[in-house]
Protein backbone atom coordinates (compact mmCIF):
# COMPACT_ATOMS: atom_id res chain seq x y z
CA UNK A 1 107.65 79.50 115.88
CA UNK A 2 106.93 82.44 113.59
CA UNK A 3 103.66 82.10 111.32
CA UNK A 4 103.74 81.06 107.22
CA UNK A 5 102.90 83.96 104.96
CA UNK A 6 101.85 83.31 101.81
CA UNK A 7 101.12 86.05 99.16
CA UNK A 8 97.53 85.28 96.76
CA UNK A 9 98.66 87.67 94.08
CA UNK A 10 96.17 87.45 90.85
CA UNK A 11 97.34 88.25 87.49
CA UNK A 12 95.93 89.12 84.32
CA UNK A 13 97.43 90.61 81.27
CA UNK A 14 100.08 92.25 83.58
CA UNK A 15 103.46 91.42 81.27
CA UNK A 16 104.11 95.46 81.64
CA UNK A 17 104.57 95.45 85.66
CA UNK A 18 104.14 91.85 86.95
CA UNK A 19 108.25 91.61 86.74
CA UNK A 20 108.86 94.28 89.24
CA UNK A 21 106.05 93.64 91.53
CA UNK A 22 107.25 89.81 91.91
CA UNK A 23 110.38 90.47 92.39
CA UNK A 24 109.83 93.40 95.73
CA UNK A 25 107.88 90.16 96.42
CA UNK A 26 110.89 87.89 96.44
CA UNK A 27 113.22 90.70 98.39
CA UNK A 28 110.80 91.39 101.28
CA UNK A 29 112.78 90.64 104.93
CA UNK A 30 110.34 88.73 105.79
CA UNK A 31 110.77 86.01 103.22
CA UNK A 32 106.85 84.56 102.17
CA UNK A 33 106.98 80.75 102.49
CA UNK A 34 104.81 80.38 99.12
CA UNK A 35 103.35 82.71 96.24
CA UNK A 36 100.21 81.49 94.64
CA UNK A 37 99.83 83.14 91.56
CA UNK A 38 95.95 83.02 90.26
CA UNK A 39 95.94 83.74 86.53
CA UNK A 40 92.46 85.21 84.91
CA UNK A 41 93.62 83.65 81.09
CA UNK A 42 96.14 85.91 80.31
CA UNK A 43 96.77 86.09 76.77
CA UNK A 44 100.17 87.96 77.05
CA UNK A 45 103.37 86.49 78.59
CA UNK A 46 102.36 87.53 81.83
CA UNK A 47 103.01 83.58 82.97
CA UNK A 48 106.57 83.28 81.10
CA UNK A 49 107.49 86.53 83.07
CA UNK A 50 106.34 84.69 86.17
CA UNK A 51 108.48 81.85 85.46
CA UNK A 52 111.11 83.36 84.49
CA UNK A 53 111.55 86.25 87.94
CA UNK A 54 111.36 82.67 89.87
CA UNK A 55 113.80 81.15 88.37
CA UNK A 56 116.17 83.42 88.83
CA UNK A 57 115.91 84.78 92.09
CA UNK A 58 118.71 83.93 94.37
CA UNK A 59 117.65 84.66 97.73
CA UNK A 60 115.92 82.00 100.02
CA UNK A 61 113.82 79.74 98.60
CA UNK A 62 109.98 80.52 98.46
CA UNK A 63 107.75 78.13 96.64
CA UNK A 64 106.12 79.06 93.74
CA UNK A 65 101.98 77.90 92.67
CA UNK A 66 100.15 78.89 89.36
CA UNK A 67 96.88 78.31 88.96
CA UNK A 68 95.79 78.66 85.49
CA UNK A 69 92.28 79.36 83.82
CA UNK A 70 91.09 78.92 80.03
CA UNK A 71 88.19 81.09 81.29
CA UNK A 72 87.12 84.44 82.85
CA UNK A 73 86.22 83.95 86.61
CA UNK A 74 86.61 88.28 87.58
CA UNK A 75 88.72 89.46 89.91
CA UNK A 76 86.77 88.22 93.19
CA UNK A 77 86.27 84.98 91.97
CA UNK A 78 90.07 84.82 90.93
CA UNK A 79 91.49 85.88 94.29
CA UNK A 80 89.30 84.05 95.68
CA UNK A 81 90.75 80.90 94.55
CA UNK A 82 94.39 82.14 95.37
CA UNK A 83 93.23 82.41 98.68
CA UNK A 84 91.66 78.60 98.97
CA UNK A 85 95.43 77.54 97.61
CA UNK A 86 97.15 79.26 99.95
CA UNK A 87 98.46 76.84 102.61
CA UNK A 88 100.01 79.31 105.77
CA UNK A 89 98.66 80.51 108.34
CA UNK A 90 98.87 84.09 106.96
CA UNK A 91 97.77 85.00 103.34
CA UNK A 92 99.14 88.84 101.90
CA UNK A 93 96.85 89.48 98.83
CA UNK A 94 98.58 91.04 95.89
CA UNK A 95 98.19 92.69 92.82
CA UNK A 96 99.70 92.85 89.45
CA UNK A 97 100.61 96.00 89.74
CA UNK A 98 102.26 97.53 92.37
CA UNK A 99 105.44 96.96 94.12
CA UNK A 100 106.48 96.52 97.46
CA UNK A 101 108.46 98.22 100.01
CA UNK A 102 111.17 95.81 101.49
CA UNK A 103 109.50 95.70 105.22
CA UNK A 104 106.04 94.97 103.94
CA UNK A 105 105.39 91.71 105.47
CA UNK A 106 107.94 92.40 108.11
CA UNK A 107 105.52 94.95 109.61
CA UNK A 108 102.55 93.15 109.01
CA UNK A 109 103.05 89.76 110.78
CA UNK A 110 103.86 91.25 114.68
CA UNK A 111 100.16 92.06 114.93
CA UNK A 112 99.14 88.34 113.84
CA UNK A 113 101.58 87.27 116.44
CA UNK A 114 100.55 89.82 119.26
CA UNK A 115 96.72 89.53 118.55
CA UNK A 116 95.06 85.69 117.94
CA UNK A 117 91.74 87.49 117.12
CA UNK A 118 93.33 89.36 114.31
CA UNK A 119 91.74 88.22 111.25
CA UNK A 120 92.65 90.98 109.00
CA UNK A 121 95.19 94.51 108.45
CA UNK A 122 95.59 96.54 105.88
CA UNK A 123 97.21 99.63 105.41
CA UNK A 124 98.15 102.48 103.93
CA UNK A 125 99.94 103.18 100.29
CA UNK A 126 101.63 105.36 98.20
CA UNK A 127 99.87 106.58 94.93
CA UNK A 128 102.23 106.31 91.97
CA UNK A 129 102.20 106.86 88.36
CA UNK A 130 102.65 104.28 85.30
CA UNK A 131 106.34 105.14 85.36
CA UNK A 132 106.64 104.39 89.55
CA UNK A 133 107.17 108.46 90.31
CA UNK A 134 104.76 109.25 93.49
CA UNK A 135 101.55 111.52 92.95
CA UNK A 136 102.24 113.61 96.45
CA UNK A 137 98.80 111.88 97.39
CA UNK A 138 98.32 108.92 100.16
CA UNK A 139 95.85 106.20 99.76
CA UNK A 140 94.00 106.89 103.04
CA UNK A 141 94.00 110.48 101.70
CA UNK A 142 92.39 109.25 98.41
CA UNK A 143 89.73 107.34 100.43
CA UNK A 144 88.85 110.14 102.69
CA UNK A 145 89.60 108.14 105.37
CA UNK A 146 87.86 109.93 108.03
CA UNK A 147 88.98 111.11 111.96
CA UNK A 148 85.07 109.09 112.92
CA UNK A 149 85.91 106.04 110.64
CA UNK A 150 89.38 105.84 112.26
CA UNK A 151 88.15 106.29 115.36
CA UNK A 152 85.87 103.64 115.17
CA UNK A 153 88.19 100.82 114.69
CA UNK A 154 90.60 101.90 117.54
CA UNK A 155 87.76 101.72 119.11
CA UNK A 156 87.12 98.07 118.42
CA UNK A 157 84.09 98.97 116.15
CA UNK A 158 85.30 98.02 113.21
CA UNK A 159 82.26 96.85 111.68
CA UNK A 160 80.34 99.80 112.38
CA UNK A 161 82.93 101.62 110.27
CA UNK A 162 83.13 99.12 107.18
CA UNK A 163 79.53 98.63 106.91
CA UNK A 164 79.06 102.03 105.89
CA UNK A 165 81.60 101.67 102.96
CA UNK A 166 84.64 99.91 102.17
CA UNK A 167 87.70 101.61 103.26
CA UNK A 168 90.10 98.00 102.81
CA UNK A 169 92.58 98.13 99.26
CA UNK A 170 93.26 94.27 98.83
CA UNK A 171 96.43 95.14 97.45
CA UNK A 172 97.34 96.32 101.16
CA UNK A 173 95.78 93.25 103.09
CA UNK A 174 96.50 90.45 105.29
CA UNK A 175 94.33 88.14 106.31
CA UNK A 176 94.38 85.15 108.93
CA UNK A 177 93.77 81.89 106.54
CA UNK A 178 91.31 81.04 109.60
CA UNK A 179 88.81 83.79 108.27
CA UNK A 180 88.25 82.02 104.74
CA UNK A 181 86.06 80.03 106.80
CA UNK A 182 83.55 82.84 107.26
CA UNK A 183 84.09 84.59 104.50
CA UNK A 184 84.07 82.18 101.62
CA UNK A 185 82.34 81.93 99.16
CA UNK A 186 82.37 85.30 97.74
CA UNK A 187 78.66 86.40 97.28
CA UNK A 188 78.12 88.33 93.88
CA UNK A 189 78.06 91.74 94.35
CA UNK A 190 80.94 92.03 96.77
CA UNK A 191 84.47 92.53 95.67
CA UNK A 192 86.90 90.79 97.74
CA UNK A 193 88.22 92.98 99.80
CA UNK A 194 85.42 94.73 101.40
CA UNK A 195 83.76 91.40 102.07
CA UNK A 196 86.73 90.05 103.77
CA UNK A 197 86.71 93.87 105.57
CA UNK A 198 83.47 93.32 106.46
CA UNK A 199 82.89 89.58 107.56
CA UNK A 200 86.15 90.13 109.87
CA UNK A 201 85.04 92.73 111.30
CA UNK A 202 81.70 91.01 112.65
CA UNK A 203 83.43 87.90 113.68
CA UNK A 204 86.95 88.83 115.05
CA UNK A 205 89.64 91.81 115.08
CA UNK A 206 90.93 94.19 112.70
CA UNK A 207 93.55 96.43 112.25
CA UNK A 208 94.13 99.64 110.18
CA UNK A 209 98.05 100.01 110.05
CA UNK A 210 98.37 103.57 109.04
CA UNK A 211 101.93 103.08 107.17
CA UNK A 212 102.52 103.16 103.37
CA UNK A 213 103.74 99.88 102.64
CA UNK A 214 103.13 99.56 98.94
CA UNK A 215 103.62 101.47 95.86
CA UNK A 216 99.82 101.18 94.64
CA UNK A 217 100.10 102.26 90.53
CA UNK A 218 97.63 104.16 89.03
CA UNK A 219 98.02 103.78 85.24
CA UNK A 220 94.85 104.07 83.46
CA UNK A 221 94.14 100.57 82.83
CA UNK A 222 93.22 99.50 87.25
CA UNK A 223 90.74 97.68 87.52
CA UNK A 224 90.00 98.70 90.38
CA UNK A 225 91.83 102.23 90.97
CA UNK A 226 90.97 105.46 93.15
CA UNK A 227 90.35 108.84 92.58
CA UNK A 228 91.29 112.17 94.48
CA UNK A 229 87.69 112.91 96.66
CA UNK A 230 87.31 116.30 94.79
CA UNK A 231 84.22 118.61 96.03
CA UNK A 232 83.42 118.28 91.68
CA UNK A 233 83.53 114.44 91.77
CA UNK A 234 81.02 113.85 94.63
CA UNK A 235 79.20 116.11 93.86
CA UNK A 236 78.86 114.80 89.73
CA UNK A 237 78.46 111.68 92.17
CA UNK A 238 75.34 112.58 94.20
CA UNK A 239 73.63 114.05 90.87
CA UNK A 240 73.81 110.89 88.85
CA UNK A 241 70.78 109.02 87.96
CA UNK A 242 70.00 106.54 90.90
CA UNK A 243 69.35 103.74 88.76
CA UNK A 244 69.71 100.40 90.56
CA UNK A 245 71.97 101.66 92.89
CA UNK A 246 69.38 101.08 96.00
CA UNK A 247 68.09 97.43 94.78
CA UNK A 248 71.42 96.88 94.75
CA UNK A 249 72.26 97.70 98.05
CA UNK A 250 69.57 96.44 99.71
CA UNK A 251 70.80 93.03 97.87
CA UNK A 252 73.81 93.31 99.07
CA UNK A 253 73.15 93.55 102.60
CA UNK A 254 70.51 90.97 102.74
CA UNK A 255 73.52 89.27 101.27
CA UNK A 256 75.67 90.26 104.13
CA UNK A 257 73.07 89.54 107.27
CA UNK A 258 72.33 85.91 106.24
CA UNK A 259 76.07 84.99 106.02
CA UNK A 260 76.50 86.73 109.64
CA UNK A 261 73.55 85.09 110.82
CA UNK A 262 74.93 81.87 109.66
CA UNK A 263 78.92 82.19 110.73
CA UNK A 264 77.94 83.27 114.39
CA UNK A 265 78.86 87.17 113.95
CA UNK A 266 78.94 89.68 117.21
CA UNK A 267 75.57 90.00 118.23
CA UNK A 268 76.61 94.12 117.96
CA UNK A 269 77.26 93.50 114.48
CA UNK A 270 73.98 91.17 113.60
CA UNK A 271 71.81 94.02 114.74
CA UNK A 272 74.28 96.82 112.93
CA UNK A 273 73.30 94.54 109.69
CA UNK A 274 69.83 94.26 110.32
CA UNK A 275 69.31 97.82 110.69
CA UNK A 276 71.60 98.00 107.36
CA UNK A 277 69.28 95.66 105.26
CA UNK A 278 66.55 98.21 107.12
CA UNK A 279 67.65 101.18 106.00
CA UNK A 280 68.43 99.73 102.58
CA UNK A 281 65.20 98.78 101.69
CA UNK A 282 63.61 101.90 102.73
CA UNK A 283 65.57 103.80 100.41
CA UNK A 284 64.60 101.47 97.96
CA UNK A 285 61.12 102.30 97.95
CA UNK A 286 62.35 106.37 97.96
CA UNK A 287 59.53 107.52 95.48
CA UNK A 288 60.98 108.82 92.19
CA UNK A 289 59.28 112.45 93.11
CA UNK A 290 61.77 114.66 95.24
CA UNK A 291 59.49 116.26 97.07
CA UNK A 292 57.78 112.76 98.28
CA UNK A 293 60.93 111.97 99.45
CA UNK A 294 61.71 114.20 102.14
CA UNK A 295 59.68 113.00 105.20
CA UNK A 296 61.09 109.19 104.45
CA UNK A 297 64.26 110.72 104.29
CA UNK A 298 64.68 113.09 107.27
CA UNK A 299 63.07 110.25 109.37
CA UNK A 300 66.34 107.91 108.71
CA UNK A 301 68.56 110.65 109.58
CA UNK A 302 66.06 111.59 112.87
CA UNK A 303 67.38 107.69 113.90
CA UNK A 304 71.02 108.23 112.95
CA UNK A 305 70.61 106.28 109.74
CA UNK A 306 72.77 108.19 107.38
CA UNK A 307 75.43 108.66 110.05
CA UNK A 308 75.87 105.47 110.81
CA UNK A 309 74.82 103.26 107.40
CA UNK A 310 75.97 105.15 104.55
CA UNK A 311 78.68 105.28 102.75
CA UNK A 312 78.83 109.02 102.87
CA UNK A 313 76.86 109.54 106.11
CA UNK A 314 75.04 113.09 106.28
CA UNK A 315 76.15 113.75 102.79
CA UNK A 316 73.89 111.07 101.09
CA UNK A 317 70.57 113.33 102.84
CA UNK A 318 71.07 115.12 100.16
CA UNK A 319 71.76 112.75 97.32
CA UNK A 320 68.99 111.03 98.28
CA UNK A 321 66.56 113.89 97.65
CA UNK A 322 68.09 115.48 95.02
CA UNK A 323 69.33 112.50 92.69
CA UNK A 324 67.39 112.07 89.56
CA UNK A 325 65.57 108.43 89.10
């Protein structure tokens, strides 16, 4: 018997595109069982559109859920929720904004089927504009997605390849409902989808599908949104003040051990993390004078820190010494 899909799609404010997006929702050939729809307290007719794209689709039947807020809970905390409703075996996260291609959950669900220790896939995506027209520009080619990182995961070290940054678009994803026993709660700090990235990794299988399978929009308003990797925007990147940027880090994967520690995670992966919170906290304490930097720093890439734990491996050598406090 073929798996349930349903799709956690969250919603806020989204009257402009929610119409289209639900309804390459209700046309996929793989009809979802159920759509949970997590509202964030829109204040536009967002719902009403919601409603009324249900009602009138003809096609087979798929169950529709709204979950309604008189508060802000964030977009983490929102999908998250979704995700908790969500009663089939296999959950496809959505946005607002986007639309679908036809086959989207038709080639997603065969690896579920072919692979029990799938817990999540994403793929790829097709930039567009406001208006739907492409931007010649792939998701994957937005992220940098990298020959190493890819060869990671086809490797089957996934985690090694997420813990060094997030490389998973929720608006692409499908996850296992199986691995919202891991992964939730949400800690703060983490947005959804590179959490889920990450806590699959360490405690089952992923999968990069490297087809575009959505129409991700880029209209000014994202919340979260990408930008071409530019040599002038990472570079304007590695020059900005450092701020909290470390404490934050090193947060975050303290964050990220103790929930591996406590879920039963790879032991490859526990001691990836470890070395992670590590590494963090020694940048951390990077003093704010450049040239008392240097030895800390060329010691972590001696040990194959910066290859291996950050987000823009040999790259970040030099952001680390250069970037103002």
């Amino acid at each position: 018997m073929p798996p349930s899909v349903s799709v956690a799609l969250a919603t806020f404010n989204g009257e402009q595109f929610i119409a289209e997006q639900l309804e390459s929702i209700l046309a996929q050939t793989w009809t979802p069982d159920e759509v949970i729809v997590a509202d964030d307290g829109s204040t536009d007719r967002t719902l009403d559109i919601v409603r009324k794209v249900h009602a009138a689709h003809r096609g087979p039947a798929v169950a529709l859920r709204i979950l309604e807020s008189d508060k802000r809970l964030g977009v983490a905390k929102n999908f998250e929720r979704a995700l908790l409703a969500a009663s089939s075996e296999l959950i496809a996260l959505s946005d607002q904004d986007d639309r679908w291609h036809p086959d989207k959950l038709a080639r997603s669900v065969p690896s579920f089927e072919a692979d029990a220790r799938l817990l999540l896939q994403h793929s790829n995506a097709r930039l567009v504009d406001a208006e739907g027209k492409p931007l010649g520009l792939s998701l994957f080619e937005a992220l940098y997605l990298t020959k190493f990182e890819r060869d990671l995961i086809g490797a089957g070290r996934a985690f090694d390849a997420y813990v060094r940054r997030n490389l998973v678009t929720g608006a692409t994803a499908m996850v296992r409902r199986s691995l919202l026993d891991s992964a939730v709660p949400f800690p703060e700090g983490w947005i959804h989808d590179e959490w889920l990235a990450v806590v699959a990794a360490a405690v089952g299988d992923i999968q990069l599908l490297d087809e575009q399978l959505v129409d991700y929009r880029q209209h000014g308003a994202n919340v979260i949104g990408v930008k071409a990797p530019t040599l002038r925007y990472r570079v304007r990147r590695m020059l900005e003040p450092r701020g909290d940027r470390y404490r934050d880090l090193r947060s975050r994967s303290i964050l990220l051990l103790d929930r591996l520690e406590r879920v039963g995670a790879k032991s490859a992966a526990l001691n990836r993390a470890r070395d992670k919170v590590r590494f963090e906290s020694n940048r951390e304490k990077l003093s704010p004078w450049r040239l008392f930097r240097i030895s800390t720093v060329l010691a972590e890439r001696r040990r194959g820190s910066y290859e291996n734990l950050s987000s823009q491996g040999n790259l970040d050598v030099l952001r680390d010494i250069l970037q103002p406090r």
